[in-house]
Protein backbone atom coordinates (compact mmCIF):
# COMPACT_ATOMS: atom_id res chain seq x y z
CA UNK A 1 36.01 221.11 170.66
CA UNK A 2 34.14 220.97 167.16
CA UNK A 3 32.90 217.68 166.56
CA UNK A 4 35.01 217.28 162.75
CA UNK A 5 37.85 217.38 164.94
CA UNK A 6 36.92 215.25 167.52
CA UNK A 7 35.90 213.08 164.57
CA UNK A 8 38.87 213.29 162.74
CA UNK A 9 40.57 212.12 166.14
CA UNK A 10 38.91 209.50 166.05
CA UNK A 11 39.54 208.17 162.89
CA UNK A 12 43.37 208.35 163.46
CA UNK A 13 43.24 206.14 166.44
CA UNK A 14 42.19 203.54 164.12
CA UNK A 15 44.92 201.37 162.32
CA UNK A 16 46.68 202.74 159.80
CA UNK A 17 46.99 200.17 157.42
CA UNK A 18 44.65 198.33 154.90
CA UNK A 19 45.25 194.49 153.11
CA UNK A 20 43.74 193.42 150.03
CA UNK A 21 41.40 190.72 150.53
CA UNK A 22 43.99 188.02 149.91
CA UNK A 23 46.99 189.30 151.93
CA UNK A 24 44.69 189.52 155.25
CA UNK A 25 43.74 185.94 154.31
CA UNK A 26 47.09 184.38 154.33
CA UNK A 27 47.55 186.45 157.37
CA UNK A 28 44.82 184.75 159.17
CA UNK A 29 46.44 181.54 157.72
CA UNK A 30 49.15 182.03 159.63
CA UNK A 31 47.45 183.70 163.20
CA UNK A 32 46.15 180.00 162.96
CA UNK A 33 49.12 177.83 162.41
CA UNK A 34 50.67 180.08 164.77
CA UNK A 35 48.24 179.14 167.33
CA UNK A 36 48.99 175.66 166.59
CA UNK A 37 52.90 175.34 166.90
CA UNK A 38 52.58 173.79 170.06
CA UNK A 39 51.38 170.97 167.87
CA UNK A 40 53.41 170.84 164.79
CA UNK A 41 56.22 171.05 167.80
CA UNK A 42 55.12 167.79 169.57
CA UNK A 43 54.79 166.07 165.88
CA UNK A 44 58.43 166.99 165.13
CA UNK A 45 59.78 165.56 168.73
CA UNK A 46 57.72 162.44 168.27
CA UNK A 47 59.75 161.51 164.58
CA UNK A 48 63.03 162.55 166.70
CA UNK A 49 61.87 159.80 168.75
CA UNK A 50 61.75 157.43 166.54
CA UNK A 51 64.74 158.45 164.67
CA UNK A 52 66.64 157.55 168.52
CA UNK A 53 65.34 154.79 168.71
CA UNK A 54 66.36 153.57 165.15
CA UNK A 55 70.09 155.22 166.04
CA UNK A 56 69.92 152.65 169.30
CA UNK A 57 68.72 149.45 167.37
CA UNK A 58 71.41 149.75 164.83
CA UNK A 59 72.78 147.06 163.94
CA UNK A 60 75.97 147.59 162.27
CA UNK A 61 78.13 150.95 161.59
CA UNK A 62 76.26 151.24 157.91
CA UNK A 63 72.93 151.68 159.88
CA UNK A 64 73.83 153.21 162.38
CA UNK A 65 75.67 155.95 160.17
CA UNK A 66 71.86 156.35 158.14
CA UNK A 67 70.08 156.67 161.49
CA UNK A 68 72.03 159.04 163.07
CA UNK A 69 72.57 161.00 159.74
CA UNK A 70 68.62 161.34 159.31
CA UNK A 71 68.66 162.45 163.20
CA UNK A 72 71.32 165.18 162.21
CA UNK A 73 68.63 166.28 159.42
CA UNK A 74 65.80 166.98 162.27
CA UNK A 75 67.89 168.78 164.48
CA UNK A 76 69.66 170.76 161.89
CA UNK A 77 67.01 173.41 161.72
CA UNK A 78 65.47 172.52 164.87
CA UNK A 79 68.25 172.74 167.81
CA UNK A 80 71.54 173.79 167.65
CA UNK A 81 73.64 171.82 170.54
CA UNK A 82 71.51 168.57 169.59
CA UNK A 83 72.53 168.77 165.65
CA UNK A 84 75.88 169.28 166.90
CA UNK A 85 76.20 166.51 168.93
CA UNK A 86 74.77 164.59 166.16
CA UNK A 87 77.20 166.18 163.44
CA UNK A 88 80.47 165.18 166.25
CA UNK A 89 78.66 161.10 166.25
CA UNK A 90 78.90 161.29 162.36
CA UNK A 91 82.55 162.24 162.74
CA UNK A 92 82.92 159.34 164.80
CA UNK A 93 81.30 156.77 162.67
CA UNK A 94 83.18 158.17 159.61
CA UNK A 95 86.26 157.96 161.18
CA UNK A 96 85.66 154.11 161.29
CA UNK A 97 84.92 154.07 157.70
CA UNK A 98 87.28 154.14 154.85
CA UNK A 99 84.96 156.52 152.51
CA UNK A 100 86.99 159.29 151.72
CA UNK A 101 82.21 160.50 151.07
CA UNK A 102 81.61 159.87 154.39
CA UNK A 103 84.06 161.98 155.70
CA UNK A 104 82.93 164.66 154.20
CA UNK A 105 79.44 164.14 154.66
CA UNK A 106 80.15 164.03 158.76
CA UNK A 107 82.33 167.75 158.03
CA UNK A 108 79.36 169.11 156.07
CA UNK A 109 76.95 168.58 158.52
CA UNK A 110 79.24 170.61 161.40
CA UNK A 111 79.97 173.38 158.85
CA UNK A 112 76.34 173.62 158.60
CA UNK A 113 75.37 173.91 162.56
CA UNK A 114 78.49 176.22 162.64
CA UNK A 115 76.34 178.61 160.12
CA UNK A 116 73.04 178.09 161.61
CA UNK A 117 74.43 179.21 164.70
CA UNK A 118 76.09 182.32 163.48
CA UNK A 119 79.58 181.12 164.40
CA UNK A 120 81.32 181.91 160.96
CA UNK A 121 84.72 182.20 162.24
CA UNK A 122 84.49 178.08 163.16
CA UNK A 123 82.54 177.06 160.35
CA UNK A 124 85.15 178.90 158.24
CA UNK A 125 87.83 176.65 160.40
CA UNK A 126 85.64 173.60 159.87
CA UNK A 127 85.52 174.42 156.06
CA UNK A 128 89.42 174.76 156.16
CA UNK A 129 89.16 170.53 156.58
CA UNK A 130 86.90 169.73 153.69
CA UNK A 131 88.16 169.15 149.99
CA UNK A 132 86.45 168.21 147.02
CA UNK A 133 89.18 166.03 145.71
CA UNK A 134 88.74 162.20 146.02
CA UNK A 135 84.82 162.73 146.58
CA UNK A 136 82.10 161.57 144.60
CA UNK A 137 79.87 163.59 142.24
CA UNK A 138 77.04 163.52 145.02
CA UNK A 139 79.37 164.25 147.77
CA UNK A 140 81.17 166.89 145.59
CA UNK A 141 78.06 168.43 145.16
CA UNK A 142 76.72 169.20 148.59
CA UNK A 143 80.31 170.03 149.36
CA UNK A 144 79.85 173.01 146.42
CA UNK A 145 76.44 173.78 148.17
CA UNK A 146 77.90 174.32 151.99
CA UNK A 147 80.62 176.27 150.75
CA UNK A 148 78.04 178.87 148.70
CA UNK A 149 75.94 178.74 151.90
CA UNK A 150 78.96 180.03 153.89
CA UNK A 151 80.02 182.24 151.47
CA UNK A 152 76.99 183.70 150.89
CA UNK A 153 75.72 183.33 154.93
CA UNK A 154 79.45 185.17 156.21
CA UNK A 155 78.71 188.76 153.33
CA UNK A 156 75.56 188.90 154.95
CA UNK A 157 76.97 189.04 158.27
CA UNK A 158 80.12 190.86 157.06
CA UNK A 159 78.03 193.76 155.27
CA UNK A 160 81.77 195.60 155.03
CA UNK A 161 84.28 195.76 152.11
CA UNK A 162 86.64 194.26 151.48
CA UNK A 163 85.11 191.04 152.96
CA UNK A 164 81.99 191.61 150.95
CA UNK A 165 83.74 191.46 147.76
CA UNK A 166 86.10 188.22 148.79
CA UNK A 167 82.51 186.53 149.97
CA UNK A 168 80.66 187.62 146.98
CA UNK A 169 83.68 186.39 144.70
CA UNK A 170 83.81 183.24 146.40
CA UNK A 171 80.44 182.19 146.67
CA UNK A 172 79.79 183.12 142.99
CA UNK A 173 82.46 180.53 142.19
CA UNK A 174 81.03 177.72 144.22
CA UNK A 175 77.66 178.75 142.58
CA UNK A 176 79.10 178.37 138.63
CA UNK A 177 80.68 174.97 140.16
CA UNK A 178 76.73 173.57 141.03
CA UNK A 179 75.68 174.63 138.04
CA UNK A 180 78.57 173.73 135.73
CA UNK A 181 77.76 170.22 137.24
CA UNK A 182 74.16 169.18 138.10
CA UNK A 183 71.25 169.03 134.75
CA UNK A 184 69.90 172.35 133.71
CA UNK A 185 66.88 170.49 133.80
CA UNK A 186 67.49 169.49 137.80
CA UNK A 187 65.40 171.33 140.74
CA UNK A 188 68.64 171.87 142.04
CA UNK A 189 70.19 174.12 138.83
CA UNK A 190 67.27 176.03 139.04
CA UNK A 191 67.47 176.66 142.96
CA UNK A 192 71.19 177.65 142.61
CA UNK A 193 70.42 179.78 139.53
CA UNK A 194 67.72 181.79 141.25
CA UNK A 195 69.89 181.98 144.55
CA UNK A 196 72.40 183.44 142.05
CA UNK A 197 70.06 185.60 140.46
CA UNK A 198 69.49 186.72 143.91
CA UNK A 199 72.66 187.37 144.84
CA UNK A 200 73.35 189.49 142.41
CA UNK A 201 70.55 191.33 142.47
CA UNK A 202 68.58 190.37 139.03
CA UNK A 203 65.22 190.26 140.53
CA UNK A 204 62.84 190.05 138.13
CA UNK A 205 64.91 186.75 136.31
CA UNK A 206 65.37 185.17 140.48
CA UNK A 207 61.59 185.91 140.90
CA UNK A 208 60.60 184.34 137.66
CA UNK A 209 63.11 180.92 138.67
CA UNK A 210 61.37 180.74 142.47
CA UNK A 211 57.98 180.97 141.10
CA UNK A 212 59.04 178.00 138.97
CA UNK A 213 60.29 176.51 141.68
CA UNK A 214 57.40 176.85 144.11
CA UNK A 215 54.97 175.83 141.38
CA UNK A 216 55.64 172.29 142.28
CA UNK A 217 53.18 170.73 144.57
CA UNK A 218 55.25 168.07 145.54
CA UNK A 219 58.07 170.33 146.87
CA UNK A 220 59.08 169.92 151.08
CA UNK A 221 57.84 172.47 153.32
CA UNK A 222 61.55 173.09 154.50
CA UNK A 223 62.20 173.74 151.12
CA UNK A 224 58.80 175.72 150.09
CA UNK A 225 60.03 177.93 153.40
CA UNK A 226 63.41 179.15 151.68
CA UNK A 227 62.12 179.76 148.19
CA UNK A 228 59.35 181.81 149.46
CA UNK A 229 61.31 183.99 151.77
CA UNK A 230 64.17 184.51 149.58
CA UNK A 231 61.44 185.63 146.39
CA UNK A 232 59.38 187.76 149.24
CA UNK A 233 62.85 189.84 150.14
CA UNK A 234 63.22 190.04 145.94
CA UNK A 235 59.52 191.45 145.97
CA UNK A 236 59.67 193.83 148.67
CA UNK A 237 62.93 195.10 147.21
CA UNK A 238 60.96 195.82 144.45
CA UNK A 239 58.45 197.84 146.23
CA UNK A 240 55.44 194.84 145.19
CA UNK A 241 54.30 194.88 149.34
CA UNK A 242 51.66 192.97 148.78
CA UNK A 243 52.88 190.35 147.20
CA UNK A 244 55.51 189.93 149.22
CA UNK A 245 53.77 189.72 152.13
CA UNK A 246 51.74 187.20 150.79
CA UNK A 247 55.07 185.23 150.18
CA UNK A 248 56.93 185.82 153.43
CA UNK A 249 53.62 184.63 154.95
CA UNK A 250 53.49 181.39 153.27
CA UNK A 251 57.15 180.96 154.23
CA UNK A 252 56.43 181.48 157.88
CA UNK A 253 53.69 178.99 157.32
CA UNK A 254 56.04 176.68 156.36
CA UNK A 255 58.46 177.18 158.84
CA UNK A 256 55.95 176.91 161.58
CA UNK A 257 54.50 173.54 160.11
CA UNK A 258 57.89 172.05 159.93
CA UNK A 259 59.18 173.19 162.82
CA UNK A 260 62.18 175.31 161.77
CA UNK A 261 63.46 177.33 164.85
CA UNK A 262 66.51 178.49 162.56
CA UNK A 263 64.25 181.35 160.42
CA UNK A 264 63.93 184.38 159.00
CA UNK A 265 60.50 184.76 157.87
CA UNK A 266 58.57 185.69 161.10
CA UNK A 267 61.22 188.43 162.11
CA UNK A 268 60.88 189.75 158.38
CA UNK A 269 57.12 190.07 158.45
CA UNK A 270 57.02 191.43 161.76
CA UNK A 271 59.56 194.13 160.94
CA UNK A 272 57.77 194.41 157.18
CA UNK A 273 53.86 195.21 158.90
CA UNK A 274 55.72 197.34 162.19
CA UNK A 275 56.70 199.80 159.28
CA UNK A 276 53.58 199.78 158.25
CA UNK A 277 51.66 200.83 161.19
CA UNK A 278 50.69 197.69 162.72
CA UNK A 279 50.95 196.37 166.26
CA UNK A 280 49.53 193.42 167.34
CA UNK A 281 51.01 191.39 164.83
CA UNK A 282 54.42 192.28 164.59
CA UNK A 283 54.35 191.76 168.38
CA UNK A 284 53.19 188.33 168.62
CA UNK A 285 55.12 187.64 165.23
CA UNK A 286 58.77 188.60 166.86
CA UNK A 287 58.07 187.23 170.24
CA UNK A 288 57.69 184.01 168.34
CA UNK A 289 60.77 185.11 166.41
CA UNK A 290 62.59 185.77 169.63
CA UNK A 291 61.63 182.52 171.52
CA UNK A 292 62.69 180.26 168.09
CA UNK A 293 66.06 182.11 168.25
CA UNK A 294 66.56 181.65 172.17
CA UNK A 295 65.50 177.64 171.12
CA UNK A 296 67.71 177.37 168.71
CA UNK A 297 70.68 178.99 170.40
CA UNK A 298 70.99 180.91 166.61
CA UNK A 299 72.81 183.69 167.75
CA UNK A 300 72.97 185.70 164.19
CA UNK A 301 69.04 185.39 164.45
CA UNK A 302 68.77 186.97 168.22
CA UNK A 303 70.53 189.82 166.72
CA UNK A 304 68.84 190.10 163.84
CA UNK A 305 65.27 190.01 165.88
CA UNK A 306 67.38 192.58 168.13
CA UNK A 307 67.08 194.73 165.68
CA UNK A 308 63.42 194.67 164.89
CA UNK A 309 62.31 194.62 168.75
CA UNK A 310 62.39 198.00 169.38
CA UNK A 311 60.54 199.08 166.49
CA UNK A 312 57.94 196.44 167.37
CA UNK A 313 58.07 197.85 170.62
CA UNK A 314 57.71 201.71 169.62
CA UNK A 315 55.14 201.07 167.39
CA UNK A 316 53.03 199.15 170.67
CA UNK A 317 54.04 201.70 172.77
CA UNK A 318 52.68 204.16 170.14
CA UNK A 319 49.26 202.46 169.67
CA UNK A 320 48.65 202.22 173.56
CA UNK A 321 49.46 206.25 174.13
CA UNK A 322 46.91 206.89 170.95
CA UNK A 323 44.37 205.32 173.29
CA UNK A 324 45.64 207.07 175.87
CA UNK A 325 44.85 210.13 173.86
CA UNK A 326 41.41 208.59 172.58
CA UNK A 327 40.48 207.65 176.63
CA UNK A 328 40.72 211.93 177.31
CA UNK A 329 39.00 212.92 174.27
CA UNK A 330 36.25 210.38 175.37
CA UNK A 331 36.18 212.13 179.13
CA UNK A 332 35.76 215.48 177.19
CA UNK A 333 32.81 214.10 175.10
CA UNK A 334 31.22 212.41 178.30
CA UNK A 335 31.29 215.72 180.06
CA UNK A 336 29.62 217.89 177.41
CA UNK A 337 26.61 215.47 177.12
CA UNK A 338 26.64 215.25 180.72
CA UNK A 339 27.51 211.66 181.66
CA UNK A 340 28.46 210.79 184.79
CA UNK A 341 32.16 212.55 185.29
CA UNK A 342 33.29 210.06 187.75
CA UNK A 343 32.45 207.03 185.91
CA UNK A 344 34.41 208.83 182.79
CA UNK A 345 37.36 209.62 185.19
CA UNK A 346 37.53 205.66 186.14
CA UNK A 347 37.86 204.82 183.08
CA UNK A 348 40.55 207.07 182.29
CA UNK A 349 42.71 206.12 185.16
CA UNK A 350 42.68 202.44 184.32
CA UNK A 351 43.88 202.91 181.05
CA UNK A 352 46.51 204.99 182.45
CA UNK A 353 47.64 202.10 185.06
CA UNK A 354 47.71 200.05 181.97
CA UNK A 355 49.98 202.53 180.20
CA UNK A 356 52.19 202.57 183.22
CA UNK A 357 52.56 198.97 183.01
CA UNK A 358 53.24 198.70 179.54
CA UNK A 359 55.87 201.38 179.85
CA UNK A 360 57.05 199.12 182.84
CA UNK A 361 56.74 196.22 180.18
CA UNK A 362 59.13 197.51 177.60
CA UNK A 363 61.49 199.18 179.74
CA UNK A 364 62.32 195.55 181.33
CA UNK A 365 62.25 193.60 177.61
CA UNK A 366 64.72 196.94 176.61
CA UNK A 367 66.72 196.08 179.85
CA UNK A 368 67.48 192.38 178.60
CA UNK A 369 67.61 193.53 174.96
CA UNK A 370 70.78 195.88 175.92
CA UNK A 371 72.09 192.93 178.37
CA UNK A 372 72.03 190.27 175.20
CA UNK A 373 73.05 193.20 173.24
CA UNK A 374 76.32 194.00 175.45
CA UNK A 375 77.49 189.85 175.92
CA UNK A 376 77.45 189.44 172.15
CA UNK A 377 79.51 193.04 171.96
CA UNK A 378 82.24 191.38 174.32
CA UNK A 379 81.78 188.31 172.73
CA UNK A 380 82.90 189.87 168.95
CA UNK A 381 85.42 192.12 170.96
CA UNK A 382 87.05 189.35 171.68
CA UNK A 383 86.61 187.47 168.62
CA UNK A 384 88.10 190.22 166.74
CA UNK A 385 91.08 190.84 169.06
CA UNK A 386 92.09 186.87 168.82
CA UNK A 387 91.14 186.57 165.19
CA UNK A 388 94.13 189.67 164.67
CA UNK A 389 96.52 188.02 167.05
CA UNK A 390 95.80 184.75 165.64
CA UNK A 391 96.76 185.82 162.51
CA UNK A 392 99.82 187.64 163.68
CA UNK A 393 101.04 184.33 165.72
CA UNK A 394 100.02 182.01 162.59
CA UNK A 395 102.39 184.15 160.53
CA UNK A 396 105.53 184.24 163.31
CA UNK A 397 105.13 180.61 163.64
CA UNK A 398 105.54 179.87 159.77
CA UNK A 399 108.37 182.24 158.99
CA UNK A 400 109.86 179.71 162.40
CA UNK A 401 109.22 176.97 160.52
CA UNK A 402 110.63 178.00 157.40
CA UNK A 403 113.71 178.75 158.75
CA UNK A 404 113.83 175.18 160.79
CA UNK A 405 113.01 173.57 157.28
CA UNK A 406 115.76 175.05 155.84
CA UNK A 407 118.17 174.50 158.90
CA UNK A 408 117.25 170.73 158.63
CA UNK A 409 117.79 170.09 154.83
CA UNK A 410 121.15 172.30 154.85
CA UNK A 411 122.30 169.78 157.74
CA UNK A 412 120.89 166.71 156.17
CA UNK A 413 122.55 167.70 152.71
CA UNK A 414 125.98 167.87 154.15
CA UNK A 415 125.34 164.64 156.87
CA UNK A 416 125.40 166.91 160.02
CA UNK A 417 123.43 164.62 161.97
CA UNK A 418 124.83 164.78 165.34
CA UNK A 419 124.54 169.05 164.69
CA UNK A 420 120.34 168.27 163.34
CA UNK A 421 120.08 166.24 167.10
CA UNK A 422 121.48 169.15 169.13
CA UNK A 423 120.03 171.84 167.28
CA UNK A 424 116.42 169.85 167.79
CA UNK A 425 115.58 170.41 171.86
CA UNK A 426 112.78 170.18 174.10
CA UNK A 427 113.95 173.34 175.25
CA UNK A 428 112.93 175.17 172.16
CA UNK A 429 109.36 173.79 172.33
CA UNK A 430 109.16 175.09 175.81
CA UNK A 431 110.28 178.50 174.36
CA UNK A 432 107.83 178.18 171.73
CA UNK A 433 105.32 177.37 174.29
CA UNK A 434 105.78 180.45 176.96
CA UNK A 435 106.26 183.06 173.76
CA UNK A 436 102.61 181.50 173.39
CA UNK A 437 101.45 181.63 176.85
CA UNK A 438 103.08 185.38 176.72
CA UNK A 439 101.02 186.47 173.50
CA UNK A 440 97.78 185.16 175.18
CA UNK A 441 99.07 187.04 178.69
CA UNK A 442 99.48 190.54 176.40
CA UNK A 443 96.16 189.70 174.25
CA UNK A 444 93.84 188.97 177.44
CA UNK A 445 94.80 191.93 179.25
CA UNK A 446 94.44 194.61 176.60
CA UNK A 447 90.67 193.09 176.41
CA UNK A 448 90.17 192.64 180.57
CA UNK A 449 93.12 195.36 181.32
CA UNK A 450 91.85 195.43 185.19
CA UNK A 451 91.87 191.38 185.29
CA UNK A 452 94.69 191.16 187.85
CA UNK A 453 93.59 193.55 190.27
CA UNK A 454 89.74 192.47 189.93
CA UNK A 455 91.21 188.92 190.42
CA UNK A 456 92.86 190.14 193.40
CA UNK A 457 89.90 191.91 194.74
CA UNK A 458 88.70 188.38 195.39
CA UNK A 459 91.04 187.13 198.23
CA UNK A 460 92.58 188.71 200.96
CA UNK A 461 95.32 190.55 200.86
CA UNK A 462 97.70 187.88 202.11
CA UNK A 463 96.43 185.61 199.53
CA UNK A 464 97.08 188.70 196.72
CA UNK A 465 99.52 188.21 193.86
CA UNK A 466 100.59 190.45 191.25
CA UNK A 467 102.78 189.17 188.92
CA UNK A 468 105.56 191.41 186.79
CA UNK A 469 104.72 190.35 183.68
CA UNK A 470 101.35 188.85 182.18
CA UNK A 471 99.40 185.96 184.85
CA UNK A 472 100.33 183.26 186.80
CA UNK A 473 99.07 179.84 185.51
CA UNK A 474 96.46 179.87 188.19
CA UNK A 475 95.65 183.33 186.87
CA UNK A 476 95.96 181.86 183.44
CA UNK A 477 93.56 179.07 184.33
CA UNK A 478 90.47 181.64 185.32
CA UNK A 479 91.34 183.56 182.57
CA UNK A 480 90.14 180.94 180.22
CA UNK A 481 87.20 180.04 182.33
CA UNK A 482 86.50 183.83 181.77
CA UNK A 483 86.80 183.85 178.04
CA UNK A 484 84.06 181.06 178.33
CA UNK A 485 86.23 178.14 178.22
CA UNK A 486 84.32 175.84 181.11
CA UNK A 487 85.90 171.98 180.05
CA UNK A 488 89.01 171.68 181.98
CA UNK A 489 90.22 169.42 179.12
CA UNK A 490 90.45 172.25 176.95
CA UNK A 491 92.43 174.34 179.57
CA UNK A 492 94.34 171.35 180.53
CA UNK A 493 95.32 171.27 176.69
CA UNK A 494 95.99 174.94 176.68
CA UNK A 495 98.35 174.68 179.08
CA UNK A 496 99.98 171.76 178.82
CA UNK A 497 99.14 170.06 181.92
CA UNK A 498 97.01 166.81 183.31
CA UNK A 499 93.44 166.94 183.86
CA UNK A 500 94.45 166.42 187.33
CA UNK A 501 96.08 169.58 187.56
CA UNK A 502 94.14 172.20 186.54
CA UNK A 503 91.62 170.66 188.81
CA UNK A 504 93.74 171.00 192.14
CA UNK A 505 95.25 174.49 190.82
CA UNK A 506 91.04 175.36 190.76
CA UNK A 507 90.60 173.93 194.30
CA UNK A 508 93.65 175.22 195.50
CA UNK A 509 92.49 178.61 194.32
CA UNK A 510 89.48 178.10 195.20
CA UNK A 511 89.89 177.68 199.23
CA UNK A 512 91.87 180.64 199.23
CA UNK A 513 89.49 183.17 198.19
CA UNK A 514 87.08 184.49 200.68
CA UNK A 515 84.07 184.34 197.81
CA UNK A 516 82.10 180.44 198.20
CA UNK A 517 83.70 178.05 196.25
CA UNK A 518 80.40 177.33 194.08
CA UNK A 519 80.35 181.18 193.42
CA UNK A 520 83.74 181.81 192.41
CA UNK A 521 83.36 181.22 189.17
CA UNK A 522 80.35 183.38 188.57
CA UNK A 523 82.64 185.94 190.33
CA UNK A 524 85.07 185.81 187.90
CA UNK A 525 82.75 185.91 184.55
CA UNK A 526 81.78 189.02 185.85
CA UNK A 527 85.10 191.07 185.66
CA UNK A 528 85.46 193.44 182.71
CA UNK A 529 81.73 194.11 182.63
């Protein structure tokens, strides 16, 4: 082998990829704070601390409602189910109130852990509930602001027509609302105006309006985090890498410092340098990605890191063959000058093993990629499958209606009273009620179509039962449990019966089955897969 070649080698096992002086600054910037979360972590659960112990003093409902409402703040980009929980105890105090502001305030904040979690379908639900009338200007206004947050939040998730258009539409209205409303001279008019310069994709004007923005020292890092990453995404659109990187790195910065778990800027950066030919970086930069998602319980982010994994992963797996490559090259160039073969051939087989476990490595983080990968499939299957029959039933249910409107004002207009009471039963609720129970029946069973016999498979065959037509409610009951419905209140709703119940038709069930009682559940999550 000439030695240009072997040089030339060489060289190529090197990285790929060169930084101006600054950018590889503000990436050591952040390799730092990054090695300091652990800190910035314990900080933020200190304050939450304090912020429980304020909610537990309270005094009255006026305090209380501040303290937990500051609480709600920490958590919101911090941990789903605790924000949540905090969001429902705002509900409750607002429900004591008579502020119409209030009310909405306690709705805003669960619309907003509904889109921080990726559940768009409920925060659209949620949403259905609020209404600027009768509100405040303040409370008007962060009502306009969740609305172009879910707007905006549901396109990106959407990416599809004709949803794209109706989200684009709709947020772009909420957006004229802030704007029509709030000081041109405000912070927030200029936030909104870049986001809507953004949005529709007029860079250089939504660049210009976040650099404005970000010029202001006093500005939160929460804050500082969002304007950075959304003019970073503007800048790498535009092809100007480094400066977005240097942007998307001061956002992560910020994230990491404030402890937001809900982000975007480490999985961007990662994903950004990965297609540029780095590898240690973009792995440590979407592990921390991954583990804020898994946190945060953000499910639109563990998909979105999803994505970016394997490419992370690829690009490691890459970089180790190259020095596979390098490691024989190097046994080549040890035996022409005569070194000592077998000290060559050690080395070579250790970085082999290492290989081997790498492989081993990725093969096992692929493994419980495509696991995650398949439970949020068959959790959208069956979103979209109930969403469609949902809106089917919705629209049966109001043409019923309509018709019993029109029944009742035709008999109350000619004073057939006695008729109105007959033609009013119980019985027709109970109708109402098992059409229901039938259109969940045909729905579950075209998504779990072997349900019934996999149910079966779990008792013996004395204990077996096949119905004719759809489930039996003790069917009906683990049917539920296996769309993820756990709280037996819920199913005891569902189906109209006590608490009580649905806990003896469990039990019952239960005892017959020749599976453990405390595994019959897991049993039963695991048909259809």
């Amino acid at each position: 082998m000439r030695i240009p070649t072997i040089i030339a080698l060489l060289l190529c096992s090197l990285p790929a990829w060169g930084h101006t002086q600054n950018v590889e600054k503000k990436l050591r910037e952040l390799d730092v704070t990054l090695e300091n979360k652990a800190e910035y972590d314990a900080r933020k659960e200190e304050k939450i601390g304090l912020l429980r112990s304020a909610v537990r003093d309270a005094v009255d409902d006026g305090s209380r409602w501040d303290a937990t409402f500051y609480l709600f703040q920490e958590y919101a980009s911090y941990k789903y189910d605790s924000a949540y929980n905090y969001a429902l105890a705002l509900g409750e105090l607002a429900a004591k109130s008579t502020s119409p502001d209030l009310v909405a305030e306690a709705k805003i904040a669960k619309v907003t852990c509904l889109i921080n979690a990726g559940l768009f379908k409920e925060a659209f639900d949620a949403a259905e509930t609020l209404s600027e009338k009768g509100l405040s200007p303040r409370a008007q206004l962060d009502y306009y602001k969740i609305m172009v947050r879910l707007y905006y939040s549901a396109r990106g998730y959407a990416q599809t027509d004709p949803y794209w258009d109706q989200y684009s539409q709709a947020g772009e209205h909420f957006s004229q609302k802030i704007l029509e409303t709030v000081p041109i001279s405000s912070r927030i008019w200029h936030e909104f105006n870049a986001n809507f310069l953004m949005e529709n994709r007029q860079f250089d004007e939504g660049i210009k309006e976040f650099e404005g923005l970000l010029a202001d020292t006093g500005l939160d890092l929460h804050s500082r985090a969002i304007y950075a990453s959304s003019m970073g995404w503007m800048l790498q659109l535009q092809g100007r890498e480094d400066e977005a990187l240097m942007a998307i790195c001061e956002s992560a910065i910020c994230d990491i410092k404030s402890s937001t778990k809900e982000t975007t800027a480490l999985r961007m950066l990662a994903e950004f340098l990965s297609r540029r030919g780095e590898v240690e970086r973009p792995t440590r930069y979407v592990r921390a990605s991954f583990d804020d998602a898994n946190f945060y319980n953000a499910r639109l982010r563990k998909l979105e890191v999803g994505a970016v994994l394997p490419l992370v992963e690829k690009n490691h797996y890459d970089s180790l063959s190259r020095q596979n490559k390098l490691m024989g090259t190097s046994i080549i160039l040890i035996i022409i000058i005569a070194v000592a073969a077998i000290v060559a051939l050690w080395f070579f087989r250790r970085q082999n093993r290492r290989l081997h476990e790498a492989r081993q490595g990725i093969e096992e983080r692929n493994r419980q990629l495509e696991d995650a990968n398949a439970r949020l499939a068959e959790a959208d299957a069956i979103k979209v499958e109930y969403i469609g029959n949902s809106f089917y039933n919705n629209s049966e249910f109001i043409e019923k209606m309509s018709q019993l409107y029109k029944l009742v004002d035709r008999m109350l207009v000619t004073h057939q009273y006695d008729e109105l009471r007959r033609s009013l039963k119980e019985s027709t609720l109970d109708k109402e009620r098992d059409s229901m129970y039938e259109s969940f029946d045909n729905t579950f069973l075209k998504i779990f179509p072997t349900f019934v016999n996999d149910y079966n498979a779990l008792f013996p065959e004395t204990e077996q039962v096949f119905p004719t037509h759809g489930l039996n409610p003790e069917m009906r009951i683990f049917a539920l449990i296996r769309l993820g419905i756990q709280e037996t209140e819920r199913i005891a709703r569902f189906l109209d019966y006590s608490v009580h119940t649905i806990n003896t038709y469990k039990t019952r069930v239960k005892n017959k089955s020749w599976v453990e009682n405390e595994k019959f559940e897991a049993e039963i999550m695991q048909i259809g897969k």
